[in-house]
N, C-alpha and C. Protein backbone atom coordinates (compact mmCIF):
# COMPACT_ATOMS: atom_id res chain seq x y z
N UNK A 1 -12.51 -14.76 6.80
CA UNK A 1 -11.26 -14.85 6.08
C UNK A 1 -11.58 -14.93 4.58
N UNK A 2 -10.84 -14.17 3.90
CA UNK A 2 -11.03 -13.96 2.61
C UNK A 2 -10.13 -15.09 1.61
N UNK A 3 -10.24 -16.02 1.13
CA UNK A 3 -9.63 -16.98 0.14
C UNK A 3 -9.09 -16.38 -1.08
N UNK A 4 -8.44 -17.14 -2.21
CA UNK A 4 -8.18 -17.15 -3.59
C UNK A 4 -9.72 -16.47 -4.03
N UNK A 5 -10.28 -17.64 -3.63
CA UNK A 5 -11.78 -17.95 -4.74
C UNK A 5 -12.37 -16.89 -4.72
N UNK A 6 -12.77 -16.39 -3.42
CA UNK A 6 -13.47 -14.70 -3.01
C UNK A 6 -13.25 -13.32 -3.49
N UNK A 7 -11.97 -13.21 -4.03
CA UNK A 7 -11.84 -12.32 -5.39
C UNK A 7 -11.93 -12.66 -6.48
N UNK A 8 -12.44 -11.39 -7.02
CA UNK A 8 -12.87 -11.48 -8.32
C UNK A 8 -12.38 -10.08 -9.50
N UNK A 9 -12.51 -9.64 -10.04
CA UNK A 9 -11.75 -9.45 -11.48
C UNK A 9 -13.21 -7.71 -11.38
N UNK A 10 -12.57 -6.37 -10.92
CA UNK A 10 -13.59 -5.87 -10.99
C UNK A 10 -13.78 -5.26 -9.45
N UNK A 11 -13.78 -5.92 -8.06
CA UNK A 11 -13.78 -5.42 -6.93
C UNK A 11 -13.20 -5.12 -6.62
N UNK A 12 -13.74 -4.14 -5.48
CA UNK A 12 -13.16 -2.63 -5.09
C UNK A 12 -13.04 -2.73 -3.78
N UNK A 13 -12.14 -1.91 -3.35
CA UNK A 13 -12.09 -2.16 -1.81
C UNK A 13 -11.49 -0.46 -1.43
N UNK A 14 -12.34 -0.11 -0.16
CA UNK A 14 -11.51 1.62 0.21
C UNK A 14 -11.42 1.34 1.46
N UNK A 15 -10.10 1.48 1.99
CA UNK A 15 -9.60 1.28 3.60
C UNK A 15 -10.06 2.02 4.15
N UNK A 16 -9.85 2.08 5.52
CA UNK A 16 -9.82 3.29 6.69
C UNK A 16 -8.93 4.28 6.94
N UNK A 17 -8.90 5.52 6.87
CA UNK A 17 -7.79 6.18 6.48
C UNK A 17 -6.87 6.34 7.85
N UNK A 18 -5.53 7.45 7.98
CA UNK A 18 -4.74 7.79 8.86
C UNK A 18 -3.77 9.00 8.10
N UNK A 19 -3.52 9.35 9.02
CA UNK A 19 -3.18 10.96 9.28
C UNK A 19 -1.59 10.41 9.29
N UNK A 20 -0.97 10.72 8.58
CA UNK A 20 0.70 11.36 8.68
C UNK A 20 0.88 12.20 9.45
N UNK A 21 1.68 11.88 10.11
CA UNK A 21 2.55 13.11 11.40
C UNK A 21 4.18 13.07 11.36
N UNK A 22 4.42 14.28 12.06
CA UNK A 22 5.96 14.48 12.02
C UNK A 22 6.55 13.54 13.14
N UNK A 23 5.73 13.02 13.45
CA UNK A 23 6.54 11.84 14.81
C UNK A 23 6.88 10.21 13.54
N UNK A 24 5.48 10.27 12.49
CA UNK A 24 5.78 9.30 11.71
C UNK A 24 7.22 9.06 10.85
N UNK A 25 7.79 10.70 10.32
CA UNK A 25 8.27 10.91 9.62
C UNK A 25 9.47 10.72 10.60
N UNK A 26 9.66 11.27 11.28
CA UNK A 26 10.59 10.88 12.31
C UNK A 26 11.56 9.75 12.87
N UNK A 27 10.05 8.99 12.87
CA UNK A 27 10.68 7.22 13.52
C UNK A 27 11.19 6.95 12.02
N UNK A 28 10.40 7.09 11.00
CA UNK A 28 10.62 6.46 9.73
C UNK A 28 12.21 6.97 9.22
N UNK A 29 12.62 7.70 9.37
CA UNK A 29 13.81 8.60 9.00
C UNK A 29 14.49 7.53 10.72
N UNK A 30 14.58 7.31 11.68
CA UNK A 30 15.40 6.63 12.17
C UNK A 30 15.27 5.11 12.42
N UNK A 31 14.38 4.39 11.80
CA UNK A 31 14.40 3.29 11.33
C UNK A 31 15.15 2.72 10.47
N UNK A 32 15.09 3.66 9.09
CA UNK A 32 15.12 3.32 7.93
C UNK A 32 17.01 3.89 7.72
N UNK A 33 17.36 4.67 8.35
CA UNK A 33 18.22 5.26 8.20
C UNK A 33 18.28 6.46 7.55
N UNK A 34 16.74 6.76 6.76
CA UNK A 34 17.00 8.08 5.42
C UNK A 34 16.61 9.25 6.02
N UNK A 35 17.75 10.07 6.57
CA UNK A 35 17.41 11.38 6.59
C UNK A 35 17.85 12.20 5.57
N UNK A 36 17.19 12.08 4.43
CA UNK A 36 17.63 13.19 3.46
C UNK A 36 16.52 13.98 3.94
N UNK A 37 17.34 15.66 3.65
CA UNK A 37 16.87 16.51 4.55
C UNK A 37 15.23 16.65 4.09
N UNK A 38 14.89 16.82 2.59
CA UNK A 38 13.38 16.66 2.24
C UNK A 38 12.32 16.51 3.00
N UNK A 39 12.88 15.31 4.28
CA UNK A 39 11.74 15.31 5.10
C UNK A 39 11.93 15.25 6.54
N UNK A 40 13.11 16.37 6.90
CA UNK A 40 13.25 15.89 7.98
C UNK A 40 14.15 17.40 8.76
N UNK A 41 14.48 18.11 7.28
CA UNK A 41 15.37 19.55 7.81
C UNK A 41 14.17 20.70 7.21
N UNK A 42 13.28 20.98 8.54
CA UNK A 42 12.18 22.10 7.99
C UNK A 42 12.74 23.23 6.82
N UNK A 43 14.03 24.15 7.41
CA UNK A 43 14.84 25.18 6.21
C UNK A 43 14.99 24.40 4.86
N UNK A 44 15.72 23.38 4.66
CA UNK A 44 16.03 22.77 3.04
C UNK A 44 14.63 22.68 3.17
N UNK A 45 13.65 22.05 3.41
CA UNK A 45 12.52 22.03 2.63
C UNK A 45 11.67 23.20 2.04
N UNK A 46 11.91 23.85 2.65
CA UNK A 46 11.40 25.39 2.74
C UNK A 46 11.67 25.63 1.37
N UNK A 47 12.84 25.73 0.77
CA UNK A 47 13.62 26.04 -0.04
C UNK A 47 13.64 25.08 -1.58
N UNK A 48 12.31 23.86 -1.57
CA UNK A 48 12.46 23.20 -2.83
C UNK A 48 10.81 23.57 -2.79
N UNK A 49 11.08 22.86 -3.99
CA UNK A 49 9.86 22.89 -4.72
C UNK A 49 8.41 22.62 -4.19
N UNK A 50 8.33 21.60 -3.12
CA UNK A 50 7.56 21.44 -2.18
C UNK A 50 6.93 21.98 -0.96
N UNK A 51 7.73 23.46 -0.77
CA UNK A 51 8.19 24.21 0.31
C UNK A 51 8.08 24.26 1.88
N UNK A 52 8.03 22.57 1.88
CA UNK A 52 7.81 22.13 3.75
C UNK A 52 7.77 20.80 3.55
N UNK A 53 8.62 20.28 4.65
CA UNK A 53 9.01 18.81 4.91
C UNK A 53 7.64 17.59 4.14
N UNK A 54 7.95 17.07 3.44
CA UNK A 54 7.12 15.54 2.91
C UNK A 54 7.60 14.46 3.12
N UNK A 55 6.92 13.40 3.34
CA UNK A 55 6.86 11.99 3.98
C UNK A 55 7.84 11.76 2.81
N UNK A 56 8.57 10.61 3.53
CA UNK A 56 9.02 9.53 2.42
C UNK A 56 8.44 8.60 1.67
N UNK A 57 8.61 8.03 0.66
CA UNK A 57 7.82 7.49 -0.20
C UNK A 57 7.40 6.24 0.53
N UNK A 58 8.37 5.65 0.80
CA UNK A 58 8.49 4.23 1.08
C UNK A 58 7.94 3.96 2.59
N UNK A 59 7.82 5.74 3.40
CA UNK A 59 6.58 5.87 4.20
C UNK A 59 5.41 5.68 4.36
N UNK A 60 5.06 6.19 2.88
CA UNK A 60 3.67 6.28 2.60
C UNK A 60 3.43 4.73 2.33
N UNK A 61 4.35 4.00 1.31
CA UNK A 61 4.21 3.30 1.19
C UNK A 61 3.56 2.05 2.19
N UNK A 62 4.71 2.06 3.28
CA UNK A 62 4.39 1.48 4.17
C UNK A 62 3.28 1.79 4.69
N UNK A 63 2.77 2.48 5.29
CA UNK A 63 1.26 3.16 5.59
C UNK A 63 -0.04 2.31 4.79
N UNK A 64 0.25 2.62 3.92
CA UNK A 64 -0.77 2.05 2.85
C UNK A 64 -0.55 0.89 3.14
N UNK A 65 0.11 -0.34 3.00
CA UNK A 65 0.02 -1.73 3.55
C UNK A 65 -0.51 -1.84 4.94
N UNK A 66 -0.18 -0.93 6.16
CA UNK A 66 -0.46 -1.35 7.02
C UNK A 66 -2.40 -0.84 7.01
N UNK A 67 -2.60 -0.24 5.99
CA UNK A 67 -4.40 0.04 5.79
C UNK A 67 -4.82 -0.70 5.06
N UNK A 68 -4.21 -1.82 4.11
CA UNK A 68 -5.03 -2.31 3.54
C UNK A 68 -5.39 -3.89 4.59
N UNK A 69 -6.28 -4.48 4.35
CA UNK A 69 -6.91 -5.14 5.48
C UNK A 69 -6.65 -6.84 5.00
N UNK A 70 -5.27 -6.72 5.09
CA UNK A 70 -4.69 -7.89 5.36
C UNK A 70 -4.87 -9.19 6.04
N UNK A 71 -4.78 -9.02 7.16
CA UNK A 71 -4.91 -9.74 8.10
C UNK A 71 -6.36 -10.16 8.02
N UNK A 72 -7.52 -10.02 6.97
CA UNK A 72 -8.46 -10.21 6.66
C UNK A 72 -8.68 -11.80 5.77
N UNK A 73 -7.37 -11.47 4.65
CA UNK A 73 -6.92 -12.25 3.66
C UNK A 73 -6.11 -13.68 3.86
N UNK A 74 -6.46 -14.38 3.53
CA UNK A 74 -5.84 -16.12 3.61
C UNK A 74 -4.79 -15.69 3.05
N UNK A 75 -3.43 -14.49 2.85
CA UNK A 75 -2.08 -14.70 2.43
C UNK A 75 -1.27 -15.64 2.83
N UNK A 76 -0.43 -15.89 1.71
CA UNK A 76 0.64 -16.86 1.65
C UNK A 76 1.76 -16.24 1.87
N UNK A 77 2.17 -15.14 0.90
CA UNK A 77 2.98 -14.12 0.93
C UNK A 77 2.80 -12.79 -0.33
N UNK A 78 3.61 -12.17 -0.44
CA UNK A 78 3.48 -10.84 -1.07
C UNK A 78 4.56 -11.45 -1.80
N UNK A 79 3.64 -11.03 -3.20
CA UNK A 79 4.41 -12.05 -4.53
C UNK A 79 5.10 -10.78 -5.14
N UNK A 80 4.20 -9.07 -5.13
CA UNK A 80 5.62 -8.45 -5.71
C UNK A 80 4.78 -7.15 -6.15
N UNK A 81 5.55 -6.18 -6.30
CA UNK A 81 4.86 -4.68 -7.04
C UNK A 81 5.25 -4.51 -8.34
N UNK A 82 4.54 -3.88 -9.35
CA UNK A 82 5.31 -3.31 -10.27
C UNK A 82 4.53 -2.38 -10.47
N UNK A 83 4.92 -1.10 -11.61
CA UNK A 83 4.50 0.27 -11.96
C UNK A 83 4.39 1.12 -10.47
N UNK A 84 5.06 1.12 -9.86
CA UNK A 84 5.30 2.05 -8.36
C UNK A 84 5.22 3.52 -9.12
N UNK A 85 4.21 4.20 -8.71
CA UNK A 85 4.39 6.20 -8.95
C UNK A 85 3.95 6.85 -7.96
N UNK A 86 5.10 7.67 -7.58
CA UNK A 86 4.49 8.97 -6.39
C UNK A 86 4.50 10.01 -7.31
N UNK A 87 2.69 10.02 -7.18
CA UNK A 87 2.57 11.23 -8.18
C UNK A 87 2.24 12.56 -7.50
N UNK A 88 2.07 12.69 -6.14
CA UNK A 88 2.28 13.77 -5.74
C UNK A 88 2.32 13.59 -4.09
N UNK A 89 3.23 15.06 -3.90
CA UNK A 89 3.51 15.04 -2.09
C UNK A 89 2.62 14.10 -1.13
N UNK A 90 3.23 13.88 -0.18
CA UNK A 90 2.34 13.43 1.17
C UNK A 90 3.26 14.16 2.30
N UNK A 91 2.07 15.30 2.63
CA UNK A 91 2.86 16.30 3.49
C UNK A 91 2.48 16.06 4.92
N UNK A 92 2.58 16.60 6.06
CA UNK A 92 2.59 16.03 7.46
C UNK A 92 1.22 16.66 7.82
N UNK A 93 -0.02 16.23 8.58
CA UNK A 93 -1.48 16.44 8.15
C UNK A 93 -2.28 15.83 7.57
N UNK A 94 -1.52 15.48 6.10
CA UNK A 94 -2.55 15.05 5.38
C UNK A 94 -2.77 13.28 6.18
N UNK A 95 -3.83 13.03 5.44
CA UNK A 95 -4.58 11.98 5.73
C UNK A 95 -5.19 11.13 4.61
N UNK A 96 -4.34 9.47 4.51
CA UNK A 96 -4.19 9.12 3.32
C UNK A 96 -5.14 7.75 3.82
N UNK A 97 -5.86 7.41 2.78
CA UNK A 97 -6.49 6.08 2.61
C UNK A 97 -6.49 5.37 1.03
N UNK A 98 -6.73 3.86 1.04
CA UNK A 98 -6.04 3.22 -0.10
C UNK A 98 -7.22 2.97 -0.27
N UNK A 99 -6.90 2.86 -1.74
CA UNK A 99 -8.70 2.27 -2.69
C UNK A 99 -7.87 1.42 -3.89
N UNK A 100 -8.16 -0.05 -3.58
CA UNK A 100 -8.28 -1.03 -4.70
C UNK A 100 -8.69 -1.97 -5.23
N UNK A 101 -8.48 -2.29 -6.47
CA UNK A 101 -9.31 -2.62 -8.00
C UNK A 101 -8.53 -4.14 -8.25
N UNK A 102 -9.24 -4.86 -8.05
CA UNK A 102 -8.74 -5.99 -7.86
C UNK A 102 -8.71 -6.43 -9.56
N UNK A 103 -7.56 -6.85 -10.13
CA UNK A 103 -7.63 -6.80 -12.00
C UNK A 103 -7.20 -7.61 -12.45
N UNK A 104 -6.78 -8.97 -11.76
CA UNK A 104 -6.70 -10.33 -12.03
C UNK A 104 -6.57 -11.49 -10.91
N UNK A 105 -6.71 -12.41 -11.24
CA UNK A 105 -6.84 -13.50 -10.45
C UNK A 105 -5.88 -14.55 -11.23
N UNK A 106 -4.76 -15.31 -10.86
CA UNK A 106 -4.70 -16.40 -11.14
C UNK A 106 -4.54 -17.46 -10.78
N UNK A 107 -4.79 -18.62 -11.01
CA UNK A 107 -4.73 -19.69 -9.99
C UNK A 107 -2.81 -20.28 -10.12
N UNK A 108 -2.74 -21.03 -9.00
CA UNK A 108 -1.77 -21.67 -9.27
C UNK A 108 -1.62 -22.88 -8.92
N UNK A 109 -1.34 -23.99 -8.92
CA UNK A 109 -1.26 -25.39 -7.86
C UNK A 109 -1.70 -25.24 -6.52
N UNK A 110 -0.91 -24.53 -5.98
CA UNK A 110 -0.74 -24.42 -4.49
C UNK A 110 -1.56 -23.51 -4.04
N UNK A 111 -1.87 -22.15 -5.07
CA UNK A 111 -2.30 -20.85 -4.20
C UNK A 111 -3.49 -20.39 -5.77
N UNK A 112 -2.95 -19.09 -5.18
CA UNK A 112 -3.53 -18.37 -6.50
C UNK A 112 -2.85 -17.03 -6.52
N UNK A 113 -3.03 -15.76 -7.19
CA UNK A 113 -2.43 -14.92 -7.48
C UNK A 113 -3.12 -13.73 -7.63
N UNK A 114 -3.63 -13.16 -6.77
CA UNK A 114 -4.40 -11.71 -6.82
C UNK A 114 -3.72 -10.73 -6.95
N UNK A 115 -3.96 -9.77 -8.07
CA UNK A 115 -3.46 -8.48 -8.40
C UNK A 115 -4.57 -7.32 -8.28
N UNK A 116 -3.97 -6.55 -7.82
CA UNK A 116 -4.58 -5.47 -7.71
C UNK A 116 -4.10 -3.91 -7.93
N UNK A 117 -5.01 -3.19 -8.55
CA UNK A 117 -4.31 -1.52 -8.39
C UNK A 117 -4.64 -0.73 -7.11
N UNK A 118 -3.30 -0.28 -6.94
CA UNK A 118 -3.71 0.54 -5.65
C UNK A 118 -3.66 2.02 -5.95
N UNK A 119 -4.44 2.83 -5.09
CA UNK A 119 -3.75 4.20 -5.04
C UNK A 119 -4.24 4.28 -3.43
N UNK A 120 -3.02 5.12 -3.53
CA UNK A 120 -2.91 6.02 -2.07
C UNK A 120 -3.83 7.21 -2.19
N UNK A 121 -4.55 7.59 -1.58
CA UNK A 121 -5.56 8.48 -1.93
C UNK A 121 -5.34 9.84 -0.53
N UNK A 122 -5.09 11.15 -0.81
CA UNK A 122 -5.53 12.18 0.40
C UNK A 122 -6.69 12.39 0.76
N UNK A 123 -6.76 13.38 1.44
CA UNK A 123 -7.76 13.82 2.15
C UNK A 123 -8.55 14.79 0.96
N UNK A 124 -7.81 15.49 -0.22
CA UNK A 124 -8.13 16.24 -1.05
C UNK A 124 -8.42 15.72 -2.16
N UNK A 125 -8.45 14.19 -2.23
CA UNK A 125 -9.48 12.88 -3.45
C UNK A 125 -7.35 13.43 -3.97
N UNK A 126 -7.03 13.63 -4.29
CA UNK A 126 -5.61 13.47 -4.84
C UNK A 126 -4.66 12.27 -4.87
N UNK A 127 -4.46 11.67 -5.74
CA UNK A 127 -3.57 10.28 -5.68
C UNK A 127 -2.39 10.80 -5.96
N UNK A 128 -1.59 10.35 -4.42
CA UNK A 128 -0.33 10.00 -4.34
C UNK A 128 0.70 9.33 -4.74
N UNK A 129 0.19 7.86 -4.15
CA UNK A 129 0.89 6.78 -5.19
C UNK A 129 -0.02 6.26 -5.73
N UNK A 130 0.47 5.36 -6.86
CA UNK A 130 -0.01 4.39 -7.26
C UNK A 130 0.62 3.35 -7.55
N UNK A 131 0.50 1.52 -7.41
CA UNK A 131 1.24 1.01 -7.86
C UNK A 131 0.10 -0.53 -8.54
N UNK A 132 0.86 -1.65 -8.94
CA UNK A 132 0.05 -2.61 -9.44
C UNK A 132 0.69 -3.67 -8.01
N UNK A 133 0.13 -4.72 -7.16
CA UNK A 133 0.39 -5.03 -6.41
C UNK A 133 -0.41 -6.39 -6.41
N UNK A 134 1.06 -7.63 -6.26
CA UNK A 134 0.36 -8.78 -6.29
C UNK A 134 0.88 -9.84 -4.59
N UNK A 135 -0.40 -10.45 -4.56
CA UNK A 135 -0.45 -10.74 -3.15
C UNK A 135 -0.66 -12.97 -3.60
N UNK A 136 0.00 -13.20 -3.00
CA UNK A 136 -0.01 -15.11 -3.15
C UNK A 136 -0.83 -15.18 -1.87
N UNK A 137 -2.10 -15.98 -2.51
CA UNK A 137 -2.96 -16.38 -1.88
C UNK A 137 -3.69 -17.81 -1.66
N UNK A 138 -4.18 -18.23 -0.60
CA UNK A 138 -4.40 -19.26 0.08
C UNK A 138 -5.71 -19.62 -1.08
N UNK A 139 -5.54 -20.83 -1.04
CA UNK A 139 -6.90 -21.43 -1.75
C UNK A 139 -7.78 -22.25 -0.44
N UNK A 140 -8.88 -21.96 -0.79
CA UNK A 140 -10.74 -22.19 0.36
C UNK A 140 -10.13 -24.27 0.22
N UNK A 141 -10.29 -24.69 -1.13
CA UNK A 141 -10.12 -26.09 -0.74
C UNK A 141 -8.69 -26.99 -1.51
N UNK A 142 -7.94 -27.07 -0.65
CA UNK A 142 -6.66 -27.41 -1.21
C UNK A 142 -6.83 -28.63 -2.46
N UNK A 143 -5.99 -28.40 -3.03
CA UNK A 143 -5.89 -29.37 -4.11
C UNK A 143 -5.88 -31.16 -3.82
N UNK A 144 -6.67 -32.11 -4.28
CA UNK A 144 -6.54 -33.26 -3.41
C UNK A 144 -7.36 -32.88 -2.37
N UNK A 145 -7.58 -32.21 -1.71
CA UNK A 145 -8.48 -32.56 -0.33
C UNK A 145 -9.49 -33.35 -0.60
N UNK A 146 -10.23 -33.14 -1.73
CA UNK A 146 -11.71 -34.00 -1.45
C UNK A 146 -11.28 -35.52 -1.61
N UNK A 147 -9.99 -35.79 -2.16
CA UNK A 147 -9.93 -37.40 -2.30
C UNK A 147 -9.26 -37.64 -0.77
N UNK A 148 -9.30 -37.00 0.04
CA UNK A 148 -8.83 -37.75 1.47
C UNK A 148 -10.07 -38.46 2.20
């Protein structure tokens, strides 16, 4: 299990990747409720700029959390994103894995505060998304413990 203390300012981390499929895009479009046609009506896609159905963002998104190796980490909770960019398609095939840069640490009373940059990475080294992503984390020896 990975603590507060165990990151550091500088480390890198590259997940295990996974393949997008049209069954993903699918459930995700009836989960979520979003069938805008973009990723889900083969003809309209045909027809933009992209010219064949692409994942939803908030697909990929999700994806990428479920690769980064969480359940590894002493989390508290997920303190928050900012600078979110889909900088390019995630089409059905491709095969995306996350690589991140861990770029601050802060402590807090209770926890601490790991930030990190992510990118969503393809199969073709191409970054998809990118965002800044901060995770509330467990501290190795609670505050007060040693005076018990």
């Amino acid at each position: 299990m990975m603590y507060f203390e165990d990151f550091k300012v500088g480390d890198r981390i590259v997940t295990r990747a996974r393949t997008i499929t049209e069954a993903d895009i699918v459930n995700f479009a009836a989960f979520s409720g979003d069938w805008y046609p973009l990723h889900v009506d083969a003809e309209y896609a045909r027809g933009t700029v992209f010219g064949e159905r692409i994942a939803h963002g908030l697909l990929v998104l999700s994806a990428a959390s479920g690769l980064t190796p969480l359940y590894d980490w002493a989390i508290i909770a997920f303190y928050g994103m900012d600078k979110l960019r889909f900088l390019a398609p995630t089409k059905i095939g491709d095969t995306i894995h996350v690589e991140i840069e861990i770029t601050s640490c802060r402590r807090k009373d209770f926890g601490g505060v790991v930030t990190f940059q992510q990118s969503i990475v393809n199969q073709r080294s191409e970054t998809v998304a990118q965002a800044e992503v901060k995770i509330l984390m467990d501290l190795k020896e609670k505050p007060g413990a040693a005076d018990k």
